[in-house]
C-alpha atoms as a PDB file:
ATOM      1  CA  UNK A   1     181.691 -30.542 234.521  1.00  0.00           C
ATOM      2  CA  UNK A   2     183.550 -27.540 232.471  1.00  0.00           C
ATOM      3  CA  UNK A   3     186.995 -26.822 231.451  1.00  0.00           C
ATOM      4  CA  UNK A   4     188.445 -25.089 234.441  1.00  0.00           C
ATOM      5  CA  UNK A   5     191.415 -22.035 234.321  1.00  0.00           C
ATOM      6  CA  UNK A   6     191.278 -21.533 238.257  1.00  0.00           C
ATOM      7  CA  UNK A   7     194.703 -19.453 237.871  1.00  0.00           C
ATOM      8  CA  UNK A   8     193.326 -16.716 235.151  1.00  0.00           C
ATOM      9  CA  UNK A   9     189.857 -16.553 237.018  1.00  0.00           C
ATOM     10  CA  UNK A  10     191.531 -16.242 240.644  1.00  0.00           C
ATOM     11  CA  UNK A  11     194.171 -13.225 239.161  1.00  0.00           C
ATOM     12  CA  UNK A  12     190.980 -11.666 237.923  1.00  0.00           C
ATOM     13  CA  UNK A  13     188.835 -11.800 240.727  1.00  0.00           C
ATOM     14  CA  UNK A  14     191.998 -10.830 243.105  1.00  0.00           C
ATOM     15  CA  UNK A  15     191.930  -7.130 241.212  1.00  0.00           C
ATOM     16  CA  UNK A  16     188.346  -6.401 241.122  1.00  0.00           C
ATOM     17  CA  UNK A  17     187.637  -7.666 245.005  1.00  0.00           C
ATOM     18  CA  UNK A  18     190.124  -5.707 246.337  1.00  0.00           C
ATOM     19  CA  UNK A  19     189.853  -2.813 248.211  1.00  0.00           C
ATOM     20  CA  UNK A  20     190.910   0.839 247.373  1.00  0.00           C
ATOM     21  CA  UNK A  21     192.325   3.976 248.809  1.00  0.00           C
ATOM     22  CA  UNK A  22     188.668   4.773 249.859  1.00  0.00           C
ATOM     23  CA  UNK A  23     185.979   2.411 251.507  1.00  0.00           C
ATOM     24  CA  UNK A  24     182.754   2.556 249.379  1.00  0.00           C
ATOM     25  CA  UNK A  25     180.361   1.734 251.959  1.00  0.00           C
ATOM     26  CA  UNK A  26     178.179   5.103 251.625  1.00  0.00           C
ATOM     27  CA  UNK A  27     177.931   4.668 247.535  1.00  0.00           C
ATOM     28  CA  UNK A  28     176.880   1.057 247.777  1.00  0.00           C
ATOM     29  CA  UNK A  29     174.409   2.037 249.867  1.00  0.00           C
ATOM     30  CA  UNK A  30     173.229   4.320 248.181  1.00  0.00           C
ATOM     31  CA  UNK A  31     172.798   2.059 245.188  1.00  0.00           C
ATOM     32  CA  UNK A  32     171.220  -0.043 246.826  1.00  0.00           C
ATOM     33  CA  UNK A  33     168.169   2.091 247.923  1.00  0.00           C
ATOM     34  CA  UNK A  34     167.773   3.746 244.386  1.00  0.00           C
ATOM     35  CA  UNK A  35     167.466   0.071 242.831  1.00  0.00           C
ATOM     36  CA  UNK A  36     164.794  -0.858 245.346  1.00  0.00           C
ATOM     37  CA  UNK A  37     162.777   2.458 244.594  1.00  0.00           C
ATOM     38  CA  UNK A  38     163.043   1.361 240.689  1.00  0.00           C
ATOM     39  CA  UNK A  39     161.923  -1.914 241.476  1.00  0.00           C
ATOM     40  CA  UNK A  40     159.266  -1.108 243.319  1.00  0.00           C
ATOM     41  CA  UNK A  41     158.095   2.257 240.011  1.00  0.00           C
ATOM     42  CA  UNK A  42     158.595  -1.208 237.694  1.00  0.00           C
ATOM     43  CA  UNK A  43     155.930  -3.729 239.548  1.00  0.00           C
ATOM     44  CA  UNK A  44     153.518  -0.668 239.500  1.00  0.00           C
ATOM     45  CA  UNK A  45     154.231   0.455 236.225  1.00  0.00           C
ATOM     46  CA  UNK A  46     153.494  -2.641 234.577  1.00  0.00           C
ATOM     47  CA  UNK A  47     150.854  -3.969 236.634  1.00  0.00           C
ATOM     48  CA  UNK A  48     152.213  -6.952 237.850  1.00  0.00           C
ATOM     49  CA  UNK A  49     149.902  -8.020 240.290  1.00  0.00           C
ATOM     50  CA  UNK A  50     147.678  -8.410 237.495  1.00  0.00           C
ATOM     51  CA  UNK A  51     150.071 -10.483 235.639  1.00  0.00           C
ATOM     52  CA  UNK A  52     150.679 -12.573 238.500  1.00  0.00           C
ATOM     53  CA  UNK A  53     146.711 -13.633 238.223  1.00  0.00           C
ATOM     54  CA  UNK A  54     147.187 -15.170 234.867  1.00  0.00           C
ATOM     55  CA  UNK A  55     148.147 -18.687 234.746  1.00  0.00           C
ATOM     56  CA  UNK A  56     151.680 -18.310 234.626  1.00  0.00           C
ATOM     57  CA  UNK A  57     152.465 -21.771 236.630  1.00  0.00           C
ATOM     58  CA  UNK A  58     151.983 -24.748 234.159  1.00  0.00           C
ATOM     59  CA  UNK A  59     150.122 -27.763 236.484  1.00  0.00           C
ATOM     60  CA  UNK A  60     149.354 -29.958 233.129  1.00  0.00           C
ATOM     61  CA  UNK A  61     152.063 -31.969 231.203  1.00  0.00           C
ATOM     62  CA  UNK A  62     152.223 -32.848 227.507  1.00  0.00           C
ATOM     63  CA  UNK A  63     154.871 -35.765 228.245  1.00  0.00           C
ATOM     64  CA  UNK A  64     153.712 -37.272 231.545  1.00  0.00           C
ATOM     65  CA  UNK A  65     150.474 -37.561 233.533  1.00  0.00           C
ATOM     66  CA  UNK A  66     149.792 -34.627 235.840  1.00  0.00           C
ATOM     67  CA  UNK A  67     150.424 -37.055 239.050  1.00  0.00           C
ATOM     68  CA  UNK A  68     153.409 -37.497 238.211  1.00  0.00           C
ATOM     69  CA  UNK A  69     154.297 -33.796 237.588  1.00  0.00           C
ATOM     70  CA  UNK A  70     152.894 -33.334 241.471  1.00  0.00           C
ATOM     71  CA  UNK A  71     154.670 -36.242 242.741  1.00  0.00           C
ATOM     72  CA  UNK A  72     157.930 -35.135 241.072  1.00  0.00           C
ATOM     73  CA  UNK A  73     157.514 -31.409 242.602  1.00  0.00           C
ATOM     74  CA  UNK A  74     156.290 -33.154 246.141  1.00  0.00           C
ATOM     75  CA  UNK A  75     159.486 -34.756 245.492  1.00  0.00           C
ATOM     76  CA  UNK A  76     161.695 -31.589 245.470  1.00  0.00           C
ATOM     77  CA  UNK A  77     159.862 -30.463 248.066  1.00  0.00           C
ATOM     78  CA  UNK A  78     161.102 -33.310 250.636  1.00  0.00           C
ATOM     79  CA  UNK A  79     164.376 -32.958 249.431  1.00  0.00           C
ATOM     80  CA  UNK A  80     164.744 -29.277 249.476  1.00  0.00           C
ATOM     81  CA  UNK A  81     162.991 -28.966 253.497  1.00  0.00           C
ATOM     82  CA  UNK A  82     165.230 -32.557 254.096  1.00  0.00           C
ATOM     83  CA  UNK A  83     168.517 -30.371 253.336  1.00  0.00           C
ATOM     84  CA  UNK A  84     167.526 -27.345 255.176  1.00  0.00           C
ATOM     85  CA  UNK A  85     166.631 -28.800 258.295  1.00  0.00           C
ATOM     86  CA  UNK A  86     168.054 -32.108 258.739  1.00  0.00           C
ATOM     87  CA  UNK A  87     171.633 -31.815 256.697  1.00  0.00           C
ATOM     88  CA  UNK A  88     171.975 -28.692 257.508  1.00  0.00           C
ATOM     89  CA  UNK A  89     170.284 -26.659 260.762  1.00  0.00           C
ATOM     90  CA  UNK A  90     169.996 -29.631 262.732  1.00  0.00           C
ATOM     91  CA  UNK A  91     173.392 -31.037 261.968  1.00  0.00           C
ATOM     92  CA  UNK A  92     175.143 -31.173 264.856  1.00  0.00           C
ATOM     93  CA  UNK A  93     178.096 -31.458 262.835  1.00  0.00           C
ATOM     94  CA  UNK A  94     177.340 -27.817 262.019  1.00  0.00           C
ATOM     95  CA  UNK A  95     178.960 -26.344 258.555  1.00  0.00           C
ATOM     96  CA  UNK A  96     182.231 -25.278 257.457  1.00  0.00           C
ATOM     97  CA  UNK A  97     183.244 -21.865 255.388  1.00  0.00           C
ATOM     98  CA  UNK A  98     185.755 -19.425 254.741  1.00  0.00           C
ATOM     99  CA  UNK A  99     183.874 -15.694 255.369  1.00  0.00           C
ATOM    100  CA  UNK A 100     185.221 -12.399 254.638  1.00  0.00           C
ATOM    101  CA  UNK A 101     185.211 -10.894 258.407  1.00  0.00           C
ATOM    102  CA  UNK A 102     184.186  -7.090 258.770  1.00  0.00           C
ATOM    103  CA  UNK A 103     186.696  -5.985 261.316  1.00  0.00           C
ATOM    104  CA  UNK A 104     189.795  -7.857 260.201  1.00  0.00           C
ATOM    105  CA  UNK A 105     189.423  -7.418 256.601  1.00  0.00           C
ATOM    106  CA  UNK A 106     190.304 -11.143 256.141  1.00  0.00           C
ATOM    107  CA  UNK A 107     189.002 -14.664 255.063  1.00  0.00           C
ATOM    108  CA  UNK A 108     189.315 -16.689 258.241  1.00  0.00           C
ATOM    109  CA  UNK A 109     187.490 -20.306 258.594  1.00  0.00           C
ATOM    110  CA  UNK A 110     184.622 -20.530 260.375  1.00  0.00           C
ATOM    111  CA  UNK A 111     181.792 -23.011 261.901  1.00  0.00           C
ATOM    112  CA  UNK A 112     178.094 -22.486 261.936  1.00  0.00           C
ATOM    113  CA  UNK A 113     175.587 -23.863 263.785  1.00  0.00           C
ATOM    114  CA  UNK A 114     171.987 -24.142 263.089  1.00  0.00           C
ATOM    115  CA  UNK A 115     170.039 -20.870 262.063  1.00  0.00           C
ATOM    116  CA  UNK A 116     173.341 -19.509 261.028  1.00  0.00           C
ATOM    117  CA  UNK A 117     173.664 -21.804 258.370  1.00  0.00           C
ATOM    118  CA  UNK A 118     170.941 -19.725 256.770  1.00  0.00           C
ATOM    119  CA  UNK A 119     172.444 -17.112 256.170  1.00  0.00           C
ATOM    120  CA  UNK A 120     174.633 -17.484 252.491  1.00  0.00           C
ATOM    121  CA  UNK A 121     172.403 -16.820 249.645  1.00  0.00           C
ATOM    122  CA  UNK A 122     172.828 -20.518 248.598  1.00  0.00           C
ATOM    123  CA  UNK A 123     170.781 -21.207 251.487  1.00  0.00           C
ATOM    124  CA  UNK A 124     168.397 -18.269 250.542  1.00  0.00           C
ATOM    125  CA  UNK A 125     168.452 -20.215 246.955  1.00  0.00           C
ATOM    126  CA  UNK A 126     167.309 -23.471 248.432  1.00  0.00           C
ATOM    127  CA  UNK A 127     164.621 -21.940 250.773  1.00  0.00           C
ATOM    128  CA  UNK A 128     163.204 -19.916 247.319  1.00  0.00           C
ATOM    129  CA  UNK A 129     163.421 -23.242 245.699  1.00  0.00           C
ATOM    130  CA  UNK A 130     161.753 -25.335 248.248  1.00  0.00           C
ATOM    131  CA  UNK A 131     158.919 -22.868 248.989  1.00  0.00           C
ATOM    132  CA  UNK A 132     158.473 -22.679 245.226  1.00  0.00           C
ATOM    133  CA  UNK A 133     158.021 -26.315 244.821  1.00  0.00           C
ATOM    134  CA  UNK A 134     155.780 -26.508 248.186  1.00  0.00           C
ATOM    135  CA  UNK A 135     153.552 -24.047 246.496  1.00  0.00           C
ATOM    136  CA  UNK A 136     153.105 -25.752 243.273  1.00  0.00           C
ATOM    137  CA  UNK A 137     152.774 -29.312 244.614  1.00  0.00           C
ATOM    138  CA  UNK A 138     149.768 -28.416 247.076  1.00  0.00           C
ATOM    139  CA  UNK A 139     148.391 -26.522 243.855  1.00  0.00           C
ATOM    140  CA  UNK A 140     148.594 -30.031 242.363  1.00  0.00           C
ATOM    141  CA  UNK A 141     147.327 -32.091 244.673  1.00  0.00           C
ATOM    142  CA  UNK A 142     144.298 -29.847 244.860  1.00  0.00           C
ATOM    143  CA  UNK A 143     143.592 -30.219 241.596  1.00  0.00           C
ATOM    144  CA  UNK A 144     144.127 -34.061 242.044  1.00  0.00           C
ATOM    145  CA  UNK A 145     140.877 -34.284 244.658  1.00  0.00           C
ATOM    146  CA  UNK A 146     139.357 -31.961 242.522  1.00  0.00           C
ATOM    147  CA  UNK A 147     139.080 -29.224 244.847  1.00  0.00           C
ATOM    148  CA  UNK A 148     138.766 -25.418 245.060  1.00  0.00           C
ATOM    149  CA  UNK A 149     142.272 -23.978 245.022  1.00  0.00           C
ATOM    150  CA  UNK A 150     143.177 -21.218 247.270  1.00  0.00           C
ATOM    151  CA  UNK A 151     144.340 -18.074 244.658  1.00  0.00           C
ATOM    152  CA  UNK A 152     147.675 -17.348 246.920  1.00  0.00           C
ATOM    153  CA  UNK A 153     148.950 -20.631 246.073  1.00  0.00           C
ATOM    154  CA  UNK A 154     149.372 -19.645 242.408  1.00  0.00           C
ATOM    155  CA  UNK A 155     149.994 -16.453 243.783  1.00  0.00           C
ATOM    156  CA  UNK A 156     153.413 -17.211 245.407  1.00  0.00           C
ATOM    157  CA  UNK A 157     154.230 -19.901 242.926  1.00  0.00           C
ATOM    158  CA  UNK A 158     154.029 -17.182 240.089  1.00  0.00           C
ATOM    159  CA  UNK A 159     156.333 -15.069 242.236  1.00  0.00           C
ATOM    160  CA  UNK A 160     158.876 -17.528 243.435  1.00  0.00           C
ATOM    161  CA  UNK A 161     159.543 -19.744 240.312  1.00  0.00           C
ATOM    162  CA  UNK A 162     160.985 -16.533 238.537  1.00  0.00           C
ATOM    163  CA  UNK A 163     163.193 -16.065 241.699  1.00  0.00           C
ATOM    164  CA  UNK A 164     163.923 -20.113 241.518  1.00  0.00           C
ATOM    165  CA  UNK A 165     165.050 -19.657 238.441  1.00  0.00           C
ATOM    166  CA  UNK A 166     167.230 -16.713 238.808  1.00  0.00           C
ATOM    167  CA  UNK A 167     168.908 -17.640 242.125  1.00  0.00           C
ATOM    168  CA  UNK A 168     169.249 -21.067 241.083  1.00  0.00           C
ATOM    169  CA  UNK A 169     171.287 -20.793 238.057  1.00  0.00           C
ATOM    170  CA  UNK A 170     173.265 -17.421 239.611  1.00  0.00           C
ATOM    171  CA  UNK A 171     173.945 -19.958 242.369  1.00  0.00           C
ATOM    172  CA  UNK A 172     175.549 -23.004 239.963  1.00  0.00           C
ATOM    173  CA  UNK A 173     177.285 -20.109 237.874  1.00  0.00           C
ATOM    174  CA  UNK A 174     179.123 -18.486 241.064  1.00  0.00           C
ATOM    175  CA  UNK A 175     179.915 -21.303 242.529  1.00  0.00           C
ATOM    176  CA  UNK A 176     181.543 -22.866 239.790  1.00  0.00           C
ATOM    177  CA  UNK A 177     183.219 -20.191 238.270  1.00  0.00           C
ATOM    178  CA  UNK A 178     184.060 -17.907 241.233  1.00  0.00           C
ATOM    179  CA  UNK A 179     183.952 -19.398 244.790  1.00  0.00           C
ATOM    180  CA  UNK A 180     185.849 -22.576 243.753  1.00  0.00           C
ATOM    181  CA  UNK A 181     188.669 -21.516 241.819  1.00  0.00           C
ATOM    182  CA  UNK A 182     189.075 -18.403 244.554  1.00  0.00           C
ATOM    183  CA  UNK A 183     189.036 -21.335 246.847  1.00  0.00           C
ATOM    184  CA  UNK A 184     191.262 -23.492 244.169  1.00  0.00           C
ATOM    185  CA  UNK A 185     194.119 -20.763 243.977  1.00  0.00           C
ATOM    186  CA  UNK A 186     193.821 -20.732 248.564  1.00  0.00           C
ATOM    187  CA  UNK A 187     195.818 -22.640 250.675  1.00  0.00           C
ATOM    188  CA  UNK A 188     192.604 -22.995 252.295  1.00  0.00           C
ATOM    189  CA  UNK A 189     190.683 -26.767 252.398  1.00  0.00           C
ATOM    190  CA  UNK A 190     187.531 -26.410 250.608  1.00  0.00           C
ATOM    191  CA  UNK A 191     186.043 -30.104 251.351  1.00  0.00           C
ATOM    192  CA  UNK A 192     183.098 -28.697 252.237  1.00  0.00           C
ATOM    193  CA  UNK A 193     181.650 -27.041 248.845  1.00  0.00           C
ATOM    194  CA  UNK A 194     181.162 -30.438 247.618  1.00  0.00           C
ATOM    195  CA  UNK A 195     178.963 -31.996 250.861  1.00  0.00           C
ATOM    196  CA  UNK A 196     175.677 -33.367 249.858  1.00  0.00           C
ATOM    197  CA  UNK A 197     174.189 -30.499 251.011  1.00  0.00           C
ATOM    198  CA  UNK A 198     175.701 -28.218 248.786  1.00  0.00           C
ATOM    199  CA  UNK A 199     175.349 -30.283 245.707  1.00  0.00           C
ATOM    200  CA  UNK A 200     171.507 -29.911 246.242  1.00  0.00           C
ATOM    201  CA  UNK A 201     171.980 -25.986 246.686  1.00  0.00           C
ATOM    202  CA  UNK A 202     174.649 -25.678 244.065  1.00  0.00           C
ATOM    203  CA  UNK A 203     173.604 -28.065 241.779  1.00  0.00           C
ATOM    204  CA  UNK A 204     170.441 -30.125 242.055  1.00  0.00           C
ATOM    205  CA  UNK A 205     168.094 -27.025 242.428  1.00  0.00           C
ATOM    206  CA  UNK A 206     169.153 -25.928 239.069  1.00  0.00           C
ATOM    207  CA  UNK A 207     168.651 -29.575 237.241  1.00  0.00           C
ATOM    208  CA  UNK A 208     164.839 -30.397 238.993  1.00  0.00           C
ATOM    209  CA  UNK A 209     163.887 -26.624 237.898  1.00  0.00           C
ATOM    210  CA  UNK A 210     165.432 -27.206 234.479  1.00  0.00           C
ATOM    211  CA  UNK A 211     163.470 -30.435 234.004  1.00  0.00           C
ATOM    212  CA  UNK A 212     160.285 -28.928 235.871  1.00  0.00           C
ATOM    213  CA  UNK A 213     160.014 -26.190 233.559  1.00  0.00           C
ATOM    214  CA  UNK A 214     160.351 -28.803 230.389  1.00  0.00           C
ATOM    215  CA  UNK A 215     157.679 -30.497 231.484  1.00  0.00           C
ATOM    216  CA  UNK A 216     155.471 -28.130 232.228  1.00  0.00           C
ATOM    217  CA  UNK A 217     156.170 -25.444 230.050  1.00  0.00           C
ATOM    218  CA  UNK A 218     155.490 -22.677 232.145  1.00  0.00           C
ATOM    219  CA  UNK A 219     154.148 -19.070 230.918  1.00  0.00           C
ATOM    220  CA  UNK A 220     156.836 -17.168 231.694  1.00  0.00           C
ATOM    221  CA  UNK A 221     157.596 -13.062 230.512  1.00  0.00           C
ATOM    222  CA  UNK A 222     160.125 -10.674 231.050  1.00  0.00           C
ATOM    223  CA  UNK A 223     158.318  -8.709 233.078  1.00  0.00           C
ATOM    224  CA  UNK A 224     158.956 -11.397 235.989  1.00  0.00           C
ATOM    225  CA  UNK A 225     162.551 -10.907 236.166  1.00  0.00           C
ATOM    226  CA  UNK A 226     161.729  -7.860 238.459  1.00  0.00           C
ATOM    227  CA  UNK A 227     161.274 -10.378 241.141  1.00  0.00           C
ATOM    228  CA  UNK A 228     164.943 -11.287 240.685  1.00  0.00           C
ATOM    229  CA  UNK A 229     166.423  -7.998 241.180  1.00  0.00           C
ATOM    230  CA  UNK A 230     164.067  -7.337 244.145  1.00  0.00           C
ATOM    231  CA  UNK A 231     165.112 -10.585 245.893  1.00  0.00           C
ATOM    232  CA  UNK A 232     168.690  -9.566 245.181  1.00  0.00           C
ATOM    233  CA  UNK A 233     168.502  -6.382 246.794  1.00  0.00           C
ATOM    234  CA  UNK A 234     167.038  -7.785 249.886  1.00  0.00           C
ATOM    235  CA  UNK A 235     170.147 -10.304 249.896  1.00  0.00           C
ATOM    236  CA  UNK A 236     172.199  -7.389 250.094  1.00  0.00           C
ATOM    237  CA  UNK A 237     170.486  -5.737 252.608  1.00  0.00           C
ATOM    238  CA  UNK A 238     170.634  -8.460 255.146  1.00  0.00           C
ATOM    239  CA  UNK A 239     174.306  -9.506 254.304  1.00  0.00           C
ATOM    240  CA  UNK A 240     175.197  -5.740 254.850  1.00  0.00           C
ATOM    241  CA  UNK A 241     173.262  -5.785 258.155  1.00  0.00           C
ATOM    242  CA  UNK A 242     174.583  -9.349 259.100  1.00  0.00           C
ATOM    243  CA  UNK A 243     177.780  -8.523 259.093  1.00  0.00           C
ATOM    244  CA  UNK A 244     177.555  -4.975 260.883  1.00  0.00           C
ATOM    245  CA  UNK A 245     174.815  -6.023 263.602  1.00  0.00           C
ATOM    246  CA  UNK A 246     175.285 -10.013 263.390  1.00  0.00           C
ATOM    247  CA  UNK A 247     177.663 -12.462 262.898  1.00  0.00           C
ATOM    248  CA  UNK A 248     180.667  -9.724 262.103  1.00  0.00           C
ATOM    249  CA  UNK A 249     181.199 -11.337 258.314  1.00  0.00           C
ATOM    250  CA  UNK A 250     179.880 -11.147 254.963  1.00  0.00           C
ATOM    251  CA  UNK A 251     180.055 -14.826 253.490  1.00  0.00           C
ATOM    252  CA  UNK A 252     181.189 -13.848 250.495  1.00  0.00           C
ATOM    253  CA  UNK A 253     184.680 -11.769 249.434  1.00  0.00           C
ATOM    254  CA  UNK A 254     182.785 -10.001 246.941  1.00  0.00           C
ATOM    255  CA  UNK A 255     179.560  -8.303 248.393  1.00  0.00           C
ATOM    256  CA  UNK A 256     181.787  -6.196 251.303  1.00  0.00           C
ATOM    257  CA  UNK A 257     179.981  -2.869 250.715  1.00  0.00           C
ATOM    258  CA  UNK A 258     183.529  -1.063 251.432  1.00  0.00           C
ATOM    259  CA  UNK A 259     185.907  -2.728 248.096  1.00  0.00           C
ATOM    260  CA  UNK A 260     186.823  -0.686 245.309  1.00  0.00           C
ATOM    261  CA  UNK A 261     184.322  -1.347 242.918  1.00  0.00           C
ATOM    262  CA  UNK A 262     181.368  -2.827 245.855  1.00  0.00           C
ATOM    263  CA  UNK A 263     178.513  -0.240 244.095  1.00  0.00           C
ATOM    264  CA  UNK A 264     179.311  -2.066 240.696  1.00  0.00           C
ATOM    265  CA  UNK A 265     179.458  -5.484 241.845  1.00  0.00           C
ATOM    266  CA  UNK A 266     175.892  -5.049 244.034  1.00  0.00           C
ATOM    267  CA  UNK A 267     174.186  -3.646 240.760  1.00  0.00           C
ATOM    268  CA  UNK A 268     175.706  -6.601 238.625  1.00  0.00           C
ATOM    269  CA  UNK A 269     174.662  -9.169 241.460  1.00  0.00           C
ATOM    270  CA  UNK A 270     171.155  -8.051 241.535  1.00  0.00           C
ATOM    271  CA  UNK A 271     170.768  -7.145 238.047  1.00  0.00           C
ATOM    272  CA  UNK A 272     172.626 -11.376 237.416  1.00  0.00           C
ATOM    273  CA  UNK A 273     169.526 -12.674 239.099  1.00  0.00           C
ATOM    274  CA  UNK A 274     167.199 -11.448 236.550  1.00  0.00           C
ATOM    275  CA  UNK A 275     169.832 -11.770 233.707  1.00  0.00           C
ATOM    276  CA  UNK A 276     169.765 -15.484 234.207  1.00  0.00           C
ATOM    277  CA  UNK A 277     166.090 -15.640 234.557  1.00  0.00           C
ATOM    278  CA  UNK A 278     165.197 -13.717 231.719  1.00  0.00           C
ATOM    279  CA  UNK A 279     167.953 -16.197 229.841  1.00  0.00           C
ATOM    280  CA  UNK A 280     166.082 -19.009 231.018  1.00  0.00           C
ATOM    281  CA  UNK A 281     163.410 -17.047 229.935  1.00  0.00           C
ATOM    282  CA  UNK A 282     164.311 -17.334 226.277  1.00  0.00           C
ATOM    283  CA  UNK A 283     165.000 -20.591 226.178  1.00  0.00           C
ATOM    284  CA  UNK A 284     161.721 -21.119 227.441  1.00  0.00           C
ATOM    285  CA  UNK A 285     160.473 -19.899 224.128  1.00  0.00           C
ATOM    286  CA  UNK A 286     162.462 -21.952 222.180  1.00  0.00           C
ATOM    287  CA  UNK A 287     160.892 -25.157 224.051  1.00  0.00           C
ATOM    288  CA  UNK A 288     157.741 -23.606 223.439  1.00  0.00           C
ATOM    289  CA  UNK A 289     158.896 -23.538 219.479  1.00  0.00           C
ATOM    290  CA  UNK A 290     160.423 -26.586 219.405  1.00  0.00           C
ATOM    291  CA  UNK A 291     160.568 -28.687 222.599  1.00  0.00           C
ATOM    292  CA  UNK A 292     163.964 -30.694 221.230  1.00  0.00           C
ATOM    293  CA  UNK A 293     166.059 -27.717 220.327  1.00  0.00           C
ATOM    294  CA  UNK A 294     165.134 -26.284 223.156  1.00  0.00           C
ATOM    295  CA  UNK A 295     165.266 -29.064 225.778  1.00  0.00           C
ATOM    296  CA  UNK A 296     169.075 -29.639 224.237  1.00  0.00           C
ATOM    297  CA  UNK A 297     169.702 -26.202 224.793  1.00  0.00           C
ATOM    298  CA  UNK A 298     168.609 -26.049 228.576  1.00  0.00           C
ATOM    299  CA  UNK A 299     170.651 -29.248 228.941  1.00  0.00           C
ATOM    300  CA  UNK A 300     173.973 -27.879 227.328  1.00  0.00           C
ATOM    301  CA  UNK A 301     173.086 -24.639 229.599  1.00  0.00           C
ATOM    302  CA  UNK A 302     172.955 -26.289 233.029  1.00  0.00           C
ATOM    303  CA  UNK A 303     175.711 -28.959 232.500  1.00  0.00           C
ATOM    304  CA  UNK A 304     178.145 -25.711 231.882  1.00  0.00           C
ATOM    305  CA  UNK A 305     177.059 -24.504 234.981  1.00  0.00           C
ATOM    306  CA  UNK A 306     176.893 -27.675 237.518  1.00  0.00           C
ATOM    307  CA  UNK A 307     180.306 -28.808 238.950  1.00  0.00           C
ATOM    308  CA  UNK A 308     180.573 -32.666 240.803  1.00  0.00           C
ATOM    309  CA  UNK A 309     183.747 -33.047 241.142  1.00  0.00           C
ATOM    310  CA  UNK A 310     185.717 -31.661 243.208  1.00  0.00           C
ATOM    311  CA  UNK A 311     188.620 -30.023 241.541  1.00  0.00           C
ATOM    312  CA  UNK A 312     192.480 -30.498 242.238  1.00  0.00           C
ATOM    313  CA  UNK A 313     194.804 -27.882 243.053  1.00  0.00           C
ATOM    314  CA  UNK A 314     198.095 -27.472 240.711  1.00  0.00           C
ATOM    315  CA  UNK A 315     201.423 -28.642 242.318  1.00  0.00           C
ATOM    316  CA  UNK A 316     203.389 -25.896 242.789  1.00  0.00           C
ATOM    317  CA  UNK A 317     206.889 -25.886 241.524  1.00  0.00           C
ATOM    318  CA  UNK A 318     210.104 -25.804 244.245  1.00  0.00           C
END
């Protein structure tokens, strides 16, 4: 749904994923560790346990009735648990992708099966997403019998919407603008990316969050973006120990701990999460200031991001 320069983007990406006269491996590492020590001196610094007990979850609308707010996240619910488990683990059609595999150095295609379809962080994204919404609709529906609601529901709600957020709209933006045009410059088929299971992951997450947070104008800070970083890092922990103890790949080109600028990349990844959120962040604020402005906003934001159709590779010339 953008203008799309798949030749400029692929040169680019080409020179920074390569690899260089030395592996990196130790320094990412290392980076990695020192960014989950920081993460965890920032949630005690600020005392965000105690933030998380304010209500930072909005359960009321100003534009619809609250049962329709629950329905509509009972709704994403279904959907998000209906693509995990029936599109995609229990598939017995399995999945299709191109990995980058340890050993070989190489992007070689590759089927998964069940659990292993689990394991790119677009499926981490839809898990967040679908626990987040699980969270808030039970919230919901306990308010709509009127009963006592159990305080870890709002609990993990205020910690995974952040993370939603983050993921979500990292997801759409490296999708679109990386993984396809690497894919787009291949020789390789790339059918797959545009499955109905991967529009939910790639792009539907993004739009139900995007209208979920219009509606119910959540009390979001800054201070939440830690949770982005901190599920970042644990992404790169388990790709890094995936591919060395597990399935022998990293699923994507660009998180191999060994290329030339791997320690940079991590940082950026992790630190992207909570970029995005804190961007969503903003524009929360500006809803909050005017809910018009704003709304157009989020709406120009997320249809730059979201890609539908499937784009076509450039005849090359004889």
């Amino acid at each position: 749904m953008q203008l799309y320069k798949p030749t400029i983007l692929g040169d680019f990406m080409a020179e920074v994923f390569r690899y260089g006269e030395k592996d990196q491996e130790k320094v990412t590492y290392s980076v990695v560790v020192l960014v989950a020590i920081a993460s965890i001196v920032f949630v005690d610094y600020f005392e965000l346990y105690s933030l998380l007990k304010t209500n930072i979850i909005g359960y009321e609308s100003s534009l619809i009735p609250d049962i329709i707010l629950t329905l509509f996240r009972t709704g994403a619910t279904i959907l998000a648990f209906y693509t995990i488990f029936i599109l995609m683990i229990m598939n017995k059609e399995g999945g299709f992708m191109n990995p980058l595999f340890r050993e070989e150095r190489e992007s070689l295609p590759h089927k998964t099966m069940g659990l292993e379809r689990m394991v790119p962080f677009s499926s981490w994204n839809l898990i967040v997403f679908g626990l987040c919404f699980l969270f808030m609709s039970i919230h919901g529906w306990y308010q709509f019998f009127d009963l006592n609601t159990p305080e870890f529901l709002n609990l993990f709600s205020s910690i995974l919407l952040p993370m939603a957020l983050g993921m979500a709209m990292l997801t759409a933006t490296v999708v679109t603008y990386v993984i396809v045009p690497e894919e787009v410059n291949s020789d390789r088929n790339f059918d797959h990316l545009f499955e109905s299971h991967e529009m939910v992951m790639h792009n539907w997450a993004m739009i139900i969050l995007a209208v979920d947070i219009f509606l119910s104008r959540p009390n979001l800070s800054w201070e939440l973006g830690i949770f982005c970083l901190i599920i970042g890092v644990l992404y790169c922990i388990f790709a890094y120990m995936y591919a060395y103890f597990g399935g022998g790949y990293y699923v994507y080109s660009f998180i191999d701990p060994r290329i030339k600028y791997a320690p940079i990349i991590m940082t950026v990844l992790a630190l992207a999460i909570s970029i995005f959120y804190i961007f969503i962040w903003l524009i929360s604020l500006l809803i909050e200031y005017n809910q018009w402005i704003g709304g157009a906003v989020l709406l120009i934001c997320v249809y730059t991001i979201v890609l539908f159709k499937q784009p076509k590779r450039k005849a090359h010339s004889s």
